[in-house]
Protein backbone atom coordinates (compact mmCIF):
# COMPACT_ATOMS: atom_id res chain seq x y z
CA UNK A 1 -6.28 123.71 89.13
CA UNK A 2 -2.70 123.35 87.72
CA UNK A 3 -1.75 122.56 91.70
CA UNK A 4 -4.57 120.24 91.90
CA UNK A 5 -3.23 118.13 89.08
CA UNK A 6 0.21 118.11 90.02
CA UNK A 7 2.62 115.70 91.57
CA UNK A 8 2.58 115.77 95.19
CA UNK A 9 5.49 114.48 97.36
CA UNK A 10 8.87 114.24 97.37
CA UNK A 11 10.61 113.66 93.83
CA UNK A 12 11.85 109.31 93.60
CA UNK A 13 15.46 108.92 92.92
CA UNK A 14 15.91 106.13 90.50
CA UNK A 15 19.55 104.27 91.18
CA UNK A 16 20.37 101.76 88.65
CA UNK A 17 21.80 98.82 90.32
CA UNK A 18 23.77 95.82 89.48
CA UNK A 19 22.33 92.33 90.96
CA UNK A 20 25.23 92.15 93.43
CA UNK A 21 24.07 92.68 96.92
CA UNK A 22 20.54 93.47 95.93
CA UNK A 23 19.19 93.12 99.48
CA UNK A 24 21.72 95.17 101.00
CA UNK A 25 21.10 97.78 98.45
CA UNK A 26 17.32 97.83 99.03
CA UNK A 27 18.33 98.25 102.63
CA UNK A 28 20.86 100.85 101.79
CA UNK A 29 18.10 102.96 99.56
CA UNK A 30 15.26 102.84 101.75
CA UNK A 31 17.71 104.02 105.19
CA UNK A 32 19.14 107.12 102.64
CA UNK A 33 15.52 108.40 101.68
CA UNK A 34 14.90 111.53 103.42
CA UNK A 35 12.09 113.50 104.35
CA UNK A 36 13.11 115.44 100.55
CA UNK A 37 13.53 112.76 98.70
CA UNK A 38 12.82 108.39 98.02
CA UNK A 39 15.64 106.32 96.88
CA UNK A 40 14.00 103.26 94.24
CA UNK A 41 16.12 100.83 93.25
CA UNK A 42 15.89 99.89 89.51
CA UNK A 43 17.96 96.31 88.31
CA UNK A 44 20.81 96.62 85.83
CA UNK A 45 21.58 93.38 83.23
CA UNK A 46 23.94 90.92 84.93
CA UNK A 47 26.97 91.79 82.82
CA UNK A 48 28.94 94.75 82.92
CA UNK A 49 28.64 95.04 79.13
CA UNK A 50 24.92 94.89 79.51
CA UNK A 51 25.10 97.17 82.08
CA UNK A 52 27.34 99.99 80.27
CA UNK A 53 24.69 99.52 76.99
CA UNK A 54 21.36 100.57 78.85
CA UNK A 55 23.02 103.21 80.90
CA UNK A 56 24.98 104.73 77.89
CA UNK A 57 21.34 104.35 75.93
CA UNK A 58 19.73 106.45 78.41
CA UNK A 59 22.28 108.99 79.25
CA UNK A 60 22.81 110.01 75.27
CA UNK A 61 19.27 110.20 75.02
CA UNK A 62 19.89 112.67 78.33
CA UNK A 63 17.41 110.58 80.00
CA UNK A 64 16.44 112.98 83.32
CA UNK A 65 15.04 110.06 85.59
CA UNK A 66 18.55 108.57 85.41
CA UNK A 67 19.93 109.81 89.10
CA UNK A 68 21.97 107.26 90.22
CA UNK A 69 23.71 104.73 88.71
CA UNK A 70 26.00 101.38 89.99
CA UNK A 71 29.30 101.60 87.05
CA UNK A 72 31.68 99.13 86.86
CA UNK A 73 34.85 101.31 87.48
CA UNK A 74 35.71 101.24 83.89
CA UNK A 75 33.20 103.17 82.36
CA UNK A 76 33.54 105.84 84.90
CA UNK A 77 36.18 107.64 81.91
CA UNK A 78 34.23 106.87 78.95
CA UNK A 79 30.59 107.99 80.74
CA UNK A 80 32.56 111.37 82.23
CA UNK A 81 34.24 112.12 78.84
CA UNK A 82 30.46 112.07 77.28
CA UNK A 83 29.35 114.80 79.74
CA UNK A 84 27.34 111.84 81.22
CA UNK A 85 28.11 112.30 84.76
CA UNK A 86 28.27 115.25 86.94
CA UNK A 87 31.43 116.08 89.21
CA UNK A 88 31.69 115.87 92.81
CA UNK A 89 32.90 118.64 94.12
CA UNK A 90 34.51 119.97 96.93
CA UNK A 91 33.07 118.79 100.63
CA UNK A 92 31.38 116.01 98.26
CA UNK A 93 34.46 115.06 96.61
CA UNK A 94 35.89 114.67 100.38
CA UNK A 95 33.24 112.67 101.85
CA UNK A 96 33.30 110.35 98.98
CA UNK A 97 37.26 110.02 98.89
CA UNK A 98 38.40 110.34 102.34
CA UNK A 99 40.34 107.12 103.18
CA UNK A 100 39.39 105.29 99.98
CA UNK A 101 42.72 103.14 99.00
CA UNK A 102 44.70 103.49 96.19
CA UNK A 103 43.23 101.37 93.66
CA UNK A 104 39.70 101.91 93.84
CA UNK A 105 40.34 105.80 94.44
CA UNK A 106 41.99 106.17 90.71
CA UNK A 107 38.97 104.69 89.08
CA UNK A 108 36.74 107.76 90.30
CA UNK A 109 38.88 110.03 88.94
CA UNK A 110 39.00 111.50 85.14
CA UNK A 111 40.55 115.00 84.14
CA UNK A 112 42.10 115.83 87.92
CA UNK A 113 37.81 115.92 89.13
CA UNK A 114 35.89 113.14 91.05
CA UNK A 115 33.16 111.34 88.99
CA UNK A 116 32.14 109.06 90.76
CA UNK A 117 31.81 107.56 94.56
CA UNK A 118 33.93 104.17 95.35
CA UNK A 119 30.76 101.90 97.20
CA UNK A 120 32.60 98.64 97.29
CA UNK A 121 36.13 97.37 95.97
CA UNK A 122 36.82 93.95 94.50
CA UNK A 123 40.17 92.48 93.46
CA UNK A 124 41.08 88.67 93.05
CA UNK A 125 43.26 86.46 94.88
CA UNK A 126 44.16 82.43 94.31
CA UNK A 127 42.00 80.08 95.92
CA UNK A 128 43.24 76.98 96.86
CA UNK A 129 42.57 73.59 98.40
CA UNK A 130 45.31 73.18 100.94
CA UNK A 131 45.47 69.74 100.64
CA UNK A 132 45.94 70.10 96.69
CA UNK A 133 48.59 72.57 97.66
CA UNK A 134 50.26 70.22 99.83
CA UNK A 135 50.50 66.99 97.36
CA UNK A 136 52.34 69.31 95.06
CA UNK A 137 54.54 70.11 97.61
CA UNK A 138 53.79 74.09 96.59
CA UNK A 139 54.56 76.95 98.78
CA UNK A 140 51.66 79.22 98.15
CA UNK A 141 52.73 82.56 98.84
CA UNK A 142 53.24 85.69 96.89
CA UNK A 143 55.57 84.16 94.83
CA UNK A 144 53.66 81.37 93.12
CA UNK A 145 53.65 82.03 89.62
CA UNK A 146 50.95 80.49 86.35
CA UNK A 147 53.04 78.33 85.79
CA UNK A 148 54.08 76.56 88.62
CA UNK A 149 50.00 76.07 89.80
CA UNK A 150 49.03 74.69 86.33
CA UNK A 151 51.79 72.00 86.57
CA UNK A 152 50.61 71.61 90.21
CA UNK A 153 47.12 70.81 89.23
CA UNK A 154 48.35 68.91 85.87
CA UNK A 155 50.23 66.34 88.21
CA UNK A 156 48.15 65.90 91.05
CA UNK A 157 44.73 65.25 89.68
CA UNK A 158 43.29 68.91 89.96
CA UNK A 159 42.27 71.80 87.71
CA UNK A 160 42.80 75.55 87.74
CA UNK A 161 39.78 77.46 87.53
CA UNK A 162 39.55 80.95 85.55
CA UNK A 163 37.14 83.11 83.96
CA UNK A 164 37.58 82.35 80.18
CA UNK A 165 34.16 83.61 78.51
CA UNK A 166 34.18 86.00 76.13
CA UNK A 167 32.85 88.55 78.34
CA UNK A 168 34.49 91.05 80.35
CA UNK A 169 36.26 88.78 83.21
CA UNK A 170 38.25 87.64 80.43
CA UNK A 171 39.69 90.61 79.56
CA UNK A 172 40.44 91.22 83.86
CA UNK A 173 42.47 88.06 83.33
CA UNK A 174 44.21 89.08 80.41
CA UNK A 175 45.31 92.37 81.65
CA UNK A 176 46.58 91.23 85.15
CA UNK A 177 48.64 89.10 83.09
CA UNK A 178 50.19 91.40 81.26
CA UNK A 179 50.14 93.93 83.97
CA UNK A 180 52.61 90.66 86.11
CA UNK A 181 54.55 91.03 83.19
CA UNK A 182 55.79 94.85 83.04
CA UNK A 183 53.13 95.97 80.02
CA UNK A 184 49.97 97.19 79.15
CA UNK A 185 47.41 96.34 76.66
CA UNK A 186 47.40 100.02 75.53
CA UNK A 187 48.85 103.37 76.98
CA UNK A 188 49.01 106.74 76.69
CA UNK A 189 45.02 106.76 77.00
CA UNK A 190 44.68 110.27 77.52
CA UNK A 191 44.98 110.49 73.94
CA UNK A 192 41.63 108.59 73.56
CA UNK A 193 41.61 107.17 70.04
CA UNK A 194 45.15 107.53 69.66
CA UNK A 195 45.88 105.94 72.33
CA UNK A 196 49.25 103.61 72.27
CA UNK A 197 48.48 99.55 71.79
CA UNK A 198 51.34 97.81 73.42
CA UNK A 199 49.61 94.36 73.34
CA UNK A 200 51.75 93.28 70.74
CA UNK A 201 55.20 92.85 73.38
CA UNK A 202 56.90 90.42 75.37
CA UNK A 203 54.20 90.63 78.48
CA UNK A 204 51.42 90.31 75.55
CA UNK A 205 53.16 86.96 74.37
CA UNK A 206 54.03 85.67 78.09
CA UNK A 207 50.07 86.04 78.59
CA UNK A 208 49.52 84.18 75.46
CA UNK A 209 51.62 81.46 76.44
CA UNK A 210 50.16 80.70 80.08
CA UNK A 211 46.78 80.68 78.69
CA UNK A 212 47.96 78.26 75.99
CA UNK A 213 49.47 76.03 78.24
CA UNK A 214 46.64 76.08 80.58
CA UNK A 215 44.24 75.13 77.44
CA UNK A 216 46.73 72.28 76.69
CA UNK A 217 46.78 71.21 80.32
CA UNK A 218 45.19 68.41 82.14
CA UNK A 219 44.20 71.08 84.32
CA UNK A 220 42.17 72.77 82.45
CA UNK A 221 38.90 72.44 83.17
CA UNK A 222 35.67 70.99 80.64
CA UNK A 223 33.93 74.10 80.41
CA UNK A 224 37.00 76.47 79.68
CA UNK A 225 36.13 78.17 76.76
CA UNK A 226 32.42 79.28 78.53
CA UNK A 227 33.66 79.89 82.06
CA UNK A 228 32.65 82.27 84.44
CA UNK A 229 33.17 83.39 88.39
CA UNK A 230 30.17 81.07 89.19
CA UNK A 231 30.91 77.86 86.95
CA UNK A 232 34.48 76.95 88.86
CA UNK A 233 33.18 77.50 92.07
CA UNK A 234 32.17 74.06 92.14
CA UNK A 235 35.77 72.56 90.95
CA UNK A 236 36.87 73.41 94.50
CA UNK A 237 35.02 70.62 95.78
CA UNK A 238 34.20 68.02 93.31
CA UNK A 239 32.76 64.52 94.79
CA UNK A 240 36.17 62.30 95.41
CA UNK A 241 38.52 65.41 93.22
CA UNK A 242 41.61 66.87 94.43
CA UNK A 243 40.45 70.00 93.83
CA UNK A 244 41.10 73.20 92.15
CA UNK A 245 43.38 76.42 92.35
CA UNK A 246 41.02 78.78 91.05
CA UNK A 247 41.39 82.47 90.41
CA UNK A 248 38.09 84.51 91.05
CA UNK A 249 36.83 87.89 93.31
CA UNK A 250 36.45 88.34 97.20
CA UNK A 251 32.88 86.95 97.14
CA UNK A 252 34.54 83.51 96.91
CA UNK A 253 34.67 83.28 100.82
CA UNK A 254 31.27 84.19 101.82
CA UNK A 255 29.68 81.80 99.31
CA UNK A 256 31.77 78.57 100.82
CA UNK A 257 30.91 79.75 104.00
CA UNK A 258 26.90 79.83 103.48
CA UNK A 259 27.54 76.57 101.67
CA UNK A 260 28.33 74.91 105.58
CA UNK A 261 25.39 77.10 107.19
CA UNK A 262 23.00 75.58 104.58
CA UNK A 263 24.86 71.88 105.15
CA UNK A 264 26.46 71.56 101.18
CA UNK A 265 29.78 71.85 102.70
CA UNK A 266 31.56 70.45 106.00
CA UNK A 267 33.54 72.68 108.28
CA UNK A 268 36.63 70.45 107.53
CA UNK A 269 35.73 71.27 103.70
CA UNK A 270 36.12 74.93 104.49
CA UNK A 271 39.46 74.53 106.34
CA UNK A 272 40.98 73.44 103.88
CA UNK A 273 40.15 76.36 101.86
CA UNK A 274 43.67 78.47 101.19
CA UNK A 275 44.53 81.98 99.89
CA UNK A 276 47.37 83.14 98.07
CA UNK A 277 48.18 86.74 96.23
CA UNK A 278 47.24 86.43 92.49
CA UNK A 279 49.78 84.30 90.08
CA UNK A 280 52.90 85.86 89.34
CA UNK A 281 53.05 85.84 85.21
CA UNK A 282 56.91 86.07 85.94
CA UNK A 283 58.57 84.70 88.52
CA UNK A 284 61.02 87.85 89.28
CA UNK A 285 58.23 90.42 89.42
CA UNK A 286 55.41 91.06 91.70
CA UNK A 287 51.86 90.22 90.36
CA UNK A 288 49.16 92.87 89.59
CA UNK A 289 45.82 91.56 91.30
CA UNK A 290 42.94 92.79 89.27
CA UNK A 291 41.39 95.92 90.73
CA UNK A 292 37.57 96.56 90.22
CA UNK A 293 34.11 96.69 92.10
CA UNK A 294 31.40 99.40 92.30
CA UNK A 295 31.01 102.96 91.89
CA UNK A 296 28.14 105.30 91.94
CA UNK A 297 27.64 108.02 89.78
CA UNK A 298 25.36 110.46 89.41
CA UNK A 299 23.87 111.39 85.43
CA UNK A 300 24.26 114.73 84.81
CA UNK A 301 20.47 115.34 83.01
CA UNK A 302 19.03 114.21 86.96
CA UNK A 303 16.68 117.15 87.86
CA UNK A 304 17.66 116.85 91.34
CA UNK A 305 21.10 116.93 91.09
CA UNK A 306 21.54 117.98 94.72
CA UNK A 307 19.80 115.16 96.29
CA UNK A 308 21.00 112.70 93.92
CA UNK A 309 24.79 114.00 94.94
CA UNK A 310 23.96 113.89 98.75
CA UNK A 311 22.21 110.27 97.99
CA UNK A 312 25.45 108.68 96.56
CA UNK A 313 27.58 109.93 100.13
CA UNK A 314 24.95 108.37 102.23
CA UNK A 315 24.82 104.99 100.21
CA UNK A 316 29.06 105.09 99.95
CA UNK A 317 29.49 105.68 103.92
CA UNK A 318 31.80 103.60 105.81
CA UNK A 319 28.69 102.13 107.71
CA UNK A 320 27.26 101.17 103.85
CA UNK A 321 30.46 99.96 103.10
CA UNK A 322 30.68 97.90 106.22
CA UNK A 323 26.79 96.26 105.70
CA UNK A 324 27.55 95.07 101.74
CA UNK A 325 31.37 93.33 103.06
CA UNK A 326 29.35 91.54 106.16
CA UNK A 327 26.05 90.79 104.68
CA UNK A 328 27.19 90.43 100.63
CA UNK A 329 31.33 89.78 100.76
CA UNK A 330 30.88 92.86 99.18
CA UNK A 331 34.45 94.32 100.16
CA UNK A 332 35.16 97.88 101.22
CA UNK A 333 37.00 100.51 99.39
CA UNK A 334 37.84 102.52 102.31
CA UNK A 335 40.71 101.08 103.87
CA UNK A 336 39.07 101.84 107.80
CA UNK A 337 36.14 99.45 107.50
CA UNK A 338 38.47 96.43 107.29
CA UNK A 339 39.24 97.19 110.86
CA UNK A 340 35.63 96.56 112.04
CA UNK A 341 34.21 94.22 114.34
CA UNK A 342 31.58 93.52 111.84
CA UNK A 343 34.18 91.62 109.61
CA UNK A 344 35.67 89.51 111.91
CA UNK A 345 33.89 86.27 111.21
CA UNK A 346 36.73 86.55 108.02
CA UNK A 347 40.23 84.98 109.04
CA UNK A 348 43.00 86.21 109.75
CA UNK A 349 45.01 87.31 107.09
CA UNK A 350 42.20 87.20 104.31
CA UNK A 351 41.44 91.09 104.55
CA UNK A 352 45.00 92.31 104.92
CA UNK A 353 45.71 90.23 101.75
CA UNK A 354 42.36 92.34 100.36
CA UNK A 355 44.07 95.39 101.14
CA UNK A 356 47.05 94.64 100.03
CA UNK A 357 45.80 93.80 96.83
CA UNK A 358 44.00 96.85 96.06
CA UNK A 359 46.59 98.86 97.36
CA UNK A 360 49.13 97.55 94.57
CA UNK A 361 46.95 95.81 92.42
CA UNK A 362 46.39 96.74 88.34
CA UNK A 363 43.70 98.55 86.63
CA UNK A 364 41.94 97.84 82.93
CA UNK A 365 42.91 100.84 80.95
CA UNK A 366 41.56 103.95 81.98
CA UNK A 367 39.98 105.55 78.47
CA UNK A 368 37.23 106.69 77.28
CA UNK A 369 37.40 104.09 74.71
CA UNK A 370 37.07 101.26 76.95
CA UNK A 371 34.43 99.33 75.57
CA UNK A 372 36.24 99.12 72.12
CA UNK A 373 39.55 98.37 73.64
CA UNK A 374 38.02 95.47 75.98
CA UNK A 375 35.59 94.20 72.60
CA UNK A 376 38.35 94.07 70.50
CA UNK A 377 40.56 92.31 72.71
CA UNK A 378 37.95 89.63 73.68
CA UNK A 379 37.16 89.03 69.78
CA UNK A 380 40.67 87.54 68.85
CA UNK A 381 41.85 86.23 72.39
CA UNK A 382 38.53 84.16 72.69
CA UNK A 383 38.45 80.95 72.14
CA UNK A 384 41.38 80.57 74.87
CA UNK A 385 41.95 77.13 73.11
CA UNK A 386 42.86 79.71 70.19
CA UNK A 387 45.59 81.33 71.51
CA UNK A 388 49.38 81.34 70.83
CA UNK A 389 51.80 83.85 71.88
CA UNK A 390 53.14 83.50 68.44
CA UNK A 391 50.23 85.32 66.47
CA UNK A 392 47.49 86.05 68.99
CA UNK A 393 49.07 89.07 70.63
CA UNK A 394 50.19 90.41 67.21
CA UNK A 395 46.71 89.92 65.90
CA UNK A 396 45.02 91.17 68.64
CA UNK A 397 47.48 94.42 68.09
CA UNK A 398 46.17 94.89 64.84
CA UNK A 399 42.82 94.58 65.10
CA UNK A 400 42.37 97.17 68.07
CA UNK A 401 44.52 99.53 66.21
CA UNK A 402 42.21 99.28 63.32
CA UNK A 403 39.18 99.82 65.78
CA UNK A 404 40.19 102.26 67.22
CA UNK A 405 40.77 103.89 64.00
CA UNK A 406 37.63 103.42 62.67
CA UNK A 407 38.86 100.81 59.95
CA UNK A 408 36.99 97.87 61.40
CA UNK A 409 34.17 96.91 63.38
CA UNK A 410 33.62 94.82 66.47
């Protein structure tokens, strides 16, 4: 009678997703189900700060229907620390590093093991109208720095487009700038809470000063102090506007691309759609191109560890890699699916400068103590129309020292 009344079939994998790529994903789950096991996809909040809160609330709660799970690369440290996640290891910690490049291969790591498996990598470049470009005279190549794109826009009727919230992206914009600099927003993180701040520096206050002078600008844009990777996308193209230079992710491409398949845009529109490597913060130093993306992890209170272990190689392949950069803009973190035939409808030169990027791009601090370092940042840089490099890097010091001491609260 006990058999009766018991479950029959094979056990359901739940993988917490993020909305990127949802389709693909589906796609993704339903091809890795086996004959032993089904793949169900389960949506994650929109933000990555969402997303950490209901995965962290169900993993210290050692929530067992938690197999796999989409992290933003930096929570990988903080989730592994907890005893959250459980380790690749060794033909699985192959398969799910073989080939990956540099950048997003560090996030996966924590204490010399592999946490987690790199599905897709994202970094930002500068998009650019090329006739904007052009009426400022500007050479956009890796040497354009903040500065010299902000006066660009400023004197030719366009606007420079960033992610300015205070949400995550803001801190990705921060940090790269700092990172262009020669510093760090903290070091020494294997220390955890006593952890280095170097915010409080020369890179810290060069930061400060290009987002002051962007706020000051006539290139700034209306909706500064609430903007996101969506809201500038339309800058690029405004109805009789010059156009923008616009930091934001890989996506960028793909989406002005549908926009001429569905008729919004022109295929002269498009053309005269540039790329550049990410700002220089100084001119004499190469930038650091934010590094970030997806990885899948698997919770360590999953009762079918096994299958959720072998589930996160199949969804992480080079083929799954390959379907989320051609169907989502999704871009790969293993360096041999930029080679394929099924990205060629990108241009030439767009996915070396991908590569390239991630390859020597800069990571958010790697701690365990992310989410304090990145909410105490974001509390005294934000407003951006706030900031001076006189007090806001020195304040900003302070407060995440106190944090991170336990002295005051986000």
């Amino acid at each position: 009678m006990l058999t009766a009344c018991g479950s029959s079939g094979p056990p359901t994998l739940n993988w917490y997703v993020n909305p990127d790529g949802v389709d693909t994903l589906t796609s993704l789950a339903e091809q890795c189900s086996t004959a032993d096991y089904d793949i169900d996809i389960q949506l994650l909040p929109s933000g990555a700060t969402d997303q950490r809160t209901q995965l962290a609330r169900r993993l210290a709660a050692e929530d067992s229907s938690t197999d796999l799970m989409s992290l933003d690369p930096v929570f990988v440290p903080e989730f592994a620390n907890a005893g959250w996640l459980l380790p690749f290891e060794g033909e699985a910690a192959d398969a799910v590093t073989d080939g990956i490049l540099a950048g997003p291969l560090d996030t996966v790591m924590w204490e010399d093991q592999v946490f987690a498996a790199p599905q897709w990598a994202n970094t930002q470049v500068v998009w650019f109208r090329k006739s904007l470009a052009e009426a400022a005279d500007l050479t956009m190549d890796d040497t354009v720095t903040w500065d010299q794109i902000i006066e660009a826009a400023a004197d030719n009727d366009g606007t420079v487009g960033i992610q300015a919230n205070r949400y995550e992206a803001y801190v990705v914009l921060i940090n790269a700038m700092i990172l262009g600099a020669g510093g760090d927003i903290v070091s020494d993180t294997e220390a955890g809470k006593e952890a280095q701040v170097d915010i409080d520096s020369e890179a810290g206050r060069k930061a400060a000063a290009i987002i002051q002078k962007l706020a000051d600008s006539d290139a700034a844009q209306s909706d500064l102090t609430v903007s996101n990777e969506g809201t500038s996308l339309g800058q690029m193209y405004p109805d009789g506007g010059a156009g923008e230079f616009m930091t934001n992710w890989t996506f960028v491409y793909k989406n002005y691309q549908d926009l001429v398949e569905s008729g919004d845009l022109t295929k002269d529109d498009l053309d005269d759609l540039g790329w550049a490597r990410y700002p220089r913060t100084v001119a004499d130093q190469p930038s650091a191109p934010p590094v970030g993306g997806i990885d899948i992890a698997v919770g360590a209170f999953t009762e079918n560890p096994d299958f959720a272990l072998e589930a996160a190689q199949c969804v992480t392949t080079s083929k799954a890699q390959e379907a989320l950069a051609r169907d989502e803009g999704l871009m790969p973190a293993r360096g041999e699916v930029y080679d394929s035939p099924e990205l060629s409808e990108y241009p030439e030169g767009l996915l070396d400068l991908w590569q390239t990027s991630l390859d020597e791009g800069g990571a958010r601090p790697k701690s365990a103590y992310y989410a304090l370092i990145s909410g105490a940042v974001q509390s005294v840089w934000h407003s951006p129309t706030s900031v001076s490099p006189d007090s806001t890097p020195e304040d900003s010091a302070e407060f995440l020292r106190e944090v991170l001491d336990g002295k005051a609260l986000l």
